[in-house]
Protein backbone atom coordinates (compact mmCIF):
# COMPACT_ATOMS: atom_id res chain seq x y z
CA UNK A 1 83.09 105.13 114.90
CA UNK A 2 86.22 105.85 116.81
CA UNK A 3 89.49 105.65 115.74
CA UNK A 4 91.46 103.22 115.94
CA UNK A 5 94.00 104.37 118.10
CA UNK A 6 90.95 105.39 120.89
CA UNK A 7 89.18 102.33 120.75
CA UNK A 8 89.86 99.49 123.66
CA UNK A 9 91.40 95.92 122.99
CA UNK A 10 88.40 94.20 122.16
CA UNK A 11 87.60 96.58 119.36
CA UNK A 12 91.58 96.59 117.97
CA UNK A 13 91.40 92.72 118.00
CA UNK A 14 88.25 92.61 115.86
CA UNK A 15 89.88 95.15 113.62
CA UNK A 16 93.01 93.61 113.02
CA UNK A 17 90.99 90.99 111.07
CA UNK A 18 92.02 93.03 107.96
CA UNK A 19 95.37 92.60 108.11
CA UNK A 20 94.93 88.60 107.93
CA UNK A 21 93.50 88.78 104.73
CA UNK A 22 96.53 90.80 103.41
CA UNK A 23 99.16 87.83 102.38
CA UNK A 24 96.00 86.26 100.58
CA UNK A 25 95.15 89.28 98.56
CA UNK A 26 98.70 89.47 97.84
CA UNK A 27 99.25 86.29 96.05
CA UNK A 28 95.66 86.81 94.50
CA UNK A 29 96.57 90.29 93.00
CA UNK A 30 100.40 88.67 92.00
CA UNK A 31 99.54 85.27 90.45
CA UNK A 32 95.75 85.23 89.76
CA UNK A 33 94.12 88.98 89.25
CA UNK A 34 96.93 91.26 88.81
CA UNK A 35 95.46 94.89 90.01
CA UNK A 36 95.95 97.57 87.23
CA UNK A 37 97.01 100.79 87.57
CA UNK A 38 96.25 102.95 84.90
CA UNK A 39 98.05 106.94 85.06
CA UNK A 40 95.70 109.38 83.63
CA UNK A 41 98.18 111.69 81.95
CA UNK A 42 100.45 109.10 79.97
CA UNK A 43 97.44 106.25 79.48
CA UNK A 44 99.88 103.65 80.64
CA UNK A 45 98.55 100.82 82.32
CA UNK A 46 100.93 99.04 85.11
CA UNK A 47 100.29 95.74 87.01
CA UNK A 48 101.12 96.40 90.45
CA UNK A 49 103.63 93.89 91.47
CA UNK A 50 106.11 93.04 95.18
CA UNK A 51 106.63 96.00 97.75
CA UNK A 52 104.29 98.08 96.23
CA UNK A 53 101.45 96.44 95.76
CA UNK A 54 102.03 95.28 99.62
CA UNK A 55 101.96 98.78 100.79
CA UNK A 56 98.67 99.36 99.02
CA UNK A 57 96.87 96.80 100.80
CA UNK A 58 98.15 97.59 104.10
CA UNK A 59 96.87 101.12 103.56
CA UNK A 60 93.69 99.66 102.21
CA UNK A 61 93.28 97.58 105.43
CA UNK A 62 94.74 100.60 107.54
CA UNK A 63 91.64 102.33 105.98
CA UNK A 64 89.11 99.76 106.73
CA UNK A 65 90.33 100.23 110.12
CA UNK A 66 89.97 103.17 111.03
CA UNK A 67 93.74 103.92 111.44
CA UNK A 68 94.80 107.38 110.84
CA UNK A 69 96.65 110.38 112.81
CA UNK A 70 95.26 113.83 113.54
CA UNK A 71 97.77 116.87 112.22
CA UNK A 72 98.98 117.10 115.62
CA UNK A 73 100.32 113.99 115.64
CA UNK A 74 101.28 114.25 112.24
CA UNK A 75 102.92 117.58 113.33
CA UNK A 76 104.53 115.72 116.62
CA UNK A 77 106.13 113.05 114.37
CA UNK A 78 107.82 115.18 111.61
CA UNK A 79 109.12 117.92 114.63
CA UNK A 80 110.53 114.74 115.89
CA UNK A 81 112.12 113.28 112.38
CA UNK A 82 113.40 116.90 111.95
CA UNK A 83 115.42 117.18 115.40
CA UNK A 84 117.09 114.21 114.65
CA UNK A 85 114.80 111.06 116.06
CA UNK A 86 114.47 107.79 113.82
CA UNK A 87 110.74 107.52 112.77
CA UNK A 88 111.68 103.82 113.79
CA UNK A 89 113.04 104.79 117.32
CA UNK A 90 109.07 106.75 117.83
């Protein structure tokens, strides 16, 4: 499967179906199932709650996508960051 930065408009439209289902999950995991994070060296279990459990399921739907960067581009971006450019302004 390509990625999803290579594939035409067809294909990015039927993969941005993941990111519908993102404010859903979010209210699901807040109100209803809260998603438990549990951190292996202290045995503390944490309800992920807000920002943070928003970022997680954008990543998870980033992932079901298909949307990552090579190291070049990784490379590209933090040369960029590093001379001064906004990762906003990119």
């Amino acid at each position: 499967m390509k990625r999803f930065q290579q594939c035409n408009k067809i294909v990015k439209l039927w993969r941005y179906r993941w990111y519908l289902l993102i404010p859903f999950k979010w209210l699901w995991h807040s109100y209803c199932f809260p998603l438990p994070v549990t951190d292996d060296e202290t045995v503390i279990s944490v309800n992920l709650k807000g920002k943070m459990l928003w970022s997680i399921l954008i990543g998870e739907a980033q992932i079901k996508m298909e949307w990552y960067h090579t190291h070049e581009e990784v490379l590209e971006s933090l040369h960029k960051y590093r001379d001064g450019y906004s990762p906003s302004l990119l």
